[in-house]
C-alpha atoms as a PDB file:
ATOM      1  CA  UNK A   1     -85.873 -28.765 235.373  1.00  0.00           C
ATOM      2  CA  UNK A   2     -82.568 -28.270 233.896  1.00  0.00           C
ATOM      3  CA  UNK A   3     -81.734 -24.511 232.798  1.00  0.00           C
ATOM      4  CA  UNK A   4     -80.450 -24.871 229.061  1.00  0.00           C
ATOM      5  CA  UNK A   5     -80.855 -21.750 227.163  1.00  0.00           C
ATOM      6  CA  UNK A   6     -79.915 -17.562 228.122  1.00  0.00           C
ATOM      7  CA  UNK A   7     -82.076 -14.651 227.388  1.00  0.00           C
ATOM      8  CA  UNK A   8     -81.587 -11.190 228.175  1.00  0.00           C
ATOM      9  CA  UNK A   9     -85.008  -9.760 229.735  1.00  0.00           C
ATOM     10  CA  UNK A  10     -86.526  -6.476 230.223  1.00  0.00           C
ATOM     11  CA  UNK A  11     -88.838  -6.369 233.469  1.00  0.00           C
ATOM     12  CA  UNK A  12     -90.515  -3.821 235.088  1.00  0.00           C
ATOM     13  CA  UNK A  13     -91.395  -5.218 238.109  1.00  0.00           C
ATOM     14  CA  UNK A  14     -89.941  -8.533 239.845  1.00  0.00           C
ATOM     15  CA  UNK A  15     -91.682 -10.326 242.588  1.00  0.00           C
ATOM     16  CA  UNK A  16     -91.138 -13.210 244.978  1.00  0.00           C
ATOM     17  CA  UNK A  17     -88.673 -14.375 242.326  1.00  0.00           C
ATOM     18  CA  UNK A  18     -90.783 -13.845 239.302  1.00  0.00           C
ATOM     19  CA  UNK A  19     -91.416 -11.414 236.328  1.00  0.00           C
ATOM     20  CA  UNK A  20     -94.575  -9.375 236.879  1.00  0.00           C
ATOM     21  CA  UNK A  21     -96.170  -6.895 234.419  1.00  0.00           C
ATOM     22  CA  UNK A  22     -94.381  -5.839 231.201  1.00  0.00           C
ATOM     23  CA  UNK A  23     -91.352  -8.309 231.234  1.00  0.00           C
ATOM     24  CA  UNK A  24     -90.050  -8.819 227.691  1.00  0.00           C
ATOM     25  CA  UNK A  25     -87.769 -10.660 225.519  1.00  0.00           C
ATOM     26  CA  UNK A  26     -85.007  -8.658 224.741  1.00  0.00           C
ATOM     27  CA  UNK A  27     -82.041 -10.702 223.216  1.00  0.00           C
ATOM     28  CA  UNK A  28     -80.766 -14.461 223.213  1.00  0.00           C
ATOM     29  CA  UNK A  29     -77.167 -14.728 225.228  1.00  0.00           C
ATOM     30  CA  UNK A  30     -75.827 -18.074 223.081  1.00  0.00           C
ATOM     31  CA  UNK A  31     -72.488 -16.638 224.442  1.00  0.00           C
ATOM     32  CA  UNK A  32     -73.355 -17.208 228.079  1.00  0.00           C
ATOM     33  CA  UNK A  33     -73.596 -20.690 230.187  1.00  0.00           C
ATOM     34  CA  UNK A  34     -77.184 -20.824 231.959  1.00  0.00           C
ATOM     35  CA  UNK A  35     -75.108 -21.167 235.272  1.00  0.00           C
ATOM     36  CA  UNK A  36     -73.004 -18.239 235.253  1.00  0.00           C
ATOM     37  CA  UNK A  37     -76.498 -15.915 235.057  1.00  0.00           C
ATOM     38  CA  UNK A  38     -77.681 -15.779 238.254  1.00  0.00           C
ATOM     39  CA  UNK A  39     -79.448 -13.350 240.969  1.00  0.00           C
ATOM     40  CA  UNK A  40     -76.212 -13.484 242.591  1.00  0.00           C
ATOM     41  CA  UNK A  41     -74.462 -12.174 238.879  1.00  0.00           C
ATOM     42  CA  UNK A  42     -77.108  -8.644 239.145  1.00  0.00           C
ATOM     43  CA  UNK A  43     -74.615  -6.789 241.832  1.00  0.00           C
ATOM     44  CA  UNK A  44     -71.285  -7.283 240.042  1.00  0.00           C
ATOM     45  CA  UNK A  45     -72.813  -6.212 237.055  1.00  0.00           C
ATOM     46  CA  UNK A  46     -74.374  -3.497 237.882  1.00  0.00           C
ATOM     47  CA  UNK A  47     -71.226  -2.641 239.677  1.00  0.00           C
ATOM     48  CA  UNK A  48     -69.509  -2.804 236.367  1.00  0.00           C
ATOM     49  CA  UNK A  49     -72.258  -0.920 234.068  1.00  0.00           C
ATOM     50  CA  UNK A  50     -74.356   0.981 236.518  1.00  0.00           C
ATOM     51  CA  UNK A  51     -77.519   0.649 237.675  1.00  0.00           C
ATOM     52  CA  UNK A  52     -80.155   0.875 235.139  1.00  0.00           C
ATOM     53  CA  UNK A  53     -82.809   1.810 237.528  1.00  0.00           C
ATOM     54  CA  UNK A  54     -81.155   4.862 238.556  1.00  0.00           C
ATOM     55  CA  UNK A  55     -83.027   7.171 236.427  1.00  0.00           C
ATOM     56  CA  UNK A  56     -86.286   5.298 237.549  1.00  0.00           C
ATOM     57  CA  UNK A  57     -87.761   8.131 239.241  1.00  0.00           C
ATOM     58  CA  UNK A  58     -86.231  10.930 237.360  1.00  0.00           C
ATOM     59  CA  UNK A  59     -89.410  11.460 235.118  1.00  0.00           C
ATOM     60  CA  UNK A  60     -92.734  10.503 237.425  1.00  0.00           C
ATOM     61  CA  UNK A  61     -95.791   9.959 235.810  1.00  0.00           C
ATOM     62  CA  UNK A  62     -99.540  10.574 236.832  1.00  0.00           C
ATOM     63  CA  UNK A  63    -101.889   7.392 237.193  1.00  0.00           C
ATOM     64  CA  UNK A  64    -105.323   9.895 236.753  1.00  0.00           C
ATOM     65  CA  UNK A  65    -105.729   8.344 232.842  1.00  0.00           C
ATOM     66  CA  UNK A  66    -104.506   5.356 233.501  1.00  0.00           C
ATOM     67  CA  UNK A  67    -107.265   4.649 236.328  1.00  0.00           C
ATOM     68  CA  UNK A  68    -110.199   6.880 233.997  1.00  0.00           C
ATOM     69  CA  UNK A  69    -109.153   3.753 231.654  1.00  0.00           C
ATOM     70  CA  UNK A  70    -109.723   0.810 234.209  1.00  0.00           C
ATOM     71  CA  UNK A  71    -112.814   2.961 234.904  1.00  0.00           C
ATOM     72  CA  UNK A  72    -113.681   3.022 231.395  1.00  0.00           C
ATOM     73  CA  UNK A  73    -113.233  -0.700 230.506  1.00  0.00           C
ATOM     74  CA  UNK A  74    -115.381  -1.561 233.308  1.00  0.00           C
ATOM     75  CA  UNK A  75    -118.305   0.752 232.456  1.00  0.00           C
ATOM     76  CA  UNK A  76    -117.695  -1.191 228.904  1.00  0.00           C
ATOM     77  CA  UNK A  77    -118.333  -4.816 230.347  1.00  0.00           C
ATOM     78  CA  UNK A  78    -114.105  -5.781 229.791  1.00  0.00           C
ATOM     79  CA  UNK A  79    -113.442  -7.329 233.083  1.00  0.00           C
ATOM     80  CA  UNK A  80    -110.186  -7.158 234.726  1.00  0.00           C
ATOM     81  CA  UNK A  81    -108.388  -9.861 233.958  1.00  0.00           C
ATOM     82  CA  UNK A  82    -107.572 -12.935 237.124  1.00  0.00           C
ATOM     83  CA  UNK A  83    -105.096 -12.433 239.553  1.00  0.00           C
ATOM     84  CA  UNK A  84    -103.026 -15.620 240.100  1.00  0.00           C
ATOM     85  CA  UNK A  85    -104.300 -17.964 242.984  1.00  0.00           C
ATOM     86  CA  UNK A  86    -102.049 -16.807 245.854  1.00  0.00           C
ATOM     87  CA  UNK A  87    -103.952 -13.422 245.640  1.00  0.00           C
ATOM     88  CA  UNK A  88    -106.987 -13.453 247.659  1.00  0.00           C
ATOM     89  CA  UNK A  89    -110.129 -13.253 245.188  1.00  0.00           C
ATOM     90  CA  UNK A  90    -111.055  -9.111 244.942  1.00  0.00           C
ATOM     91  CA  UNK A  91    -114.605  -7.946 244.315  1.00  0.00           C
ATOM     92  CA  UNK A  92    -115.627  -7.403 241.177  1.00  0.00           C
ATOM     93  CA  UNK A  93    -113.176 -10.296 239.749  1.00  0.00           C
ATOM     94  CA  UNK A  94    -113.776 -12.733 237.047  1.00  0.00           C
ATOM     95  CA  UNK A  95    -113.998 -16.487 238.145  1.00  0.00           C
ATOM     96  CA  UNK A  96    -110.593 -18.400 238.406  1.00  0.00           C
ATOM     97  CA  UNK A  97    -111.974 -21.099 236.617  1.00  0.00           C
ATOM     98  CA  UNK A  98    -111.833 -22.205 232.640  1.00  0.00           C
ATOM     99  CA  UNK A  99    -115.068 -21.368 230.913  1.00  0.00           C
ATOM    100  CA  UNK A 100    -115.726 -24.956 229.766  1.00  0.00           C
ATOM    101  CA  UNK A 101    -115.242 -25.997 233.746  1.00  0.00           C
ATOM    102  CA  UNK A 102    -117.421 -23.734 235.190  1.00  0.00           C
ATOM    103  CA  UNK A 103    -120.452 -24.092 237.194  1.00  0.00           C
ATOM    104  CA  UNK A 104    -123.496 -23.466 234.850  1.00  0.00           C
ATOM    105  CA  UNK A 105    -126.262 -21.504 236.006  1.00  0.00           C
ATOM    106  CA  UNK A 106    -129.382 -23.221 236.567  1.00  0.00           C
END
């Protein structure tokens, strides 16, 4: 795969090399060359603007309603949704599988 077009992303969490939970489209860069936007780009320009995850832990939040939600939507019946297959398979989780290929019960 050839890289052909820029865009500017917001992520709040990177992984092994990928985008994990609220990444988001912020801009199209038609005024940059997919090559010259790299991993190895982040520290020069960060040197040159800052770091924009300084402030990152200058206002800490408390996960209490955000885990009486989960709790909530599971009371409800709204699963939590599949982790990706290099994730071992947690209790409680959904199949991995397509509804139309699953295993019907006899």
């Amino acid at each position: 795969m050839q890289p052909r077009y820029v865009v500017e992303v917001s992520a709040d969490h990177i992984e092994a090399g990928r985008f994990r939970h609220g990444s988001r489209l912020l801009r199209w860069r038609d005024d940059k060359e997919p090559e010259a936007c790299t991993m190895a780009t982040v520290p020069t320009r960060v040197a040159a603007r800052g770091n924009p995850w300084a402030d990152v832990e200058d206002d800490p939040q408390e996960l209490t309603p955000l885990l009486a939600m989960y709790e909530r939507d599971l009371a409800s019946g709204l699963e939590d949704a599949p982790w990706p297959p290099v994730y071992p398979k947690m209790p409680g989780e959904p199949p991995r599988v397509a509804p139309s290929r699953a295993k019907k019960k006899a």
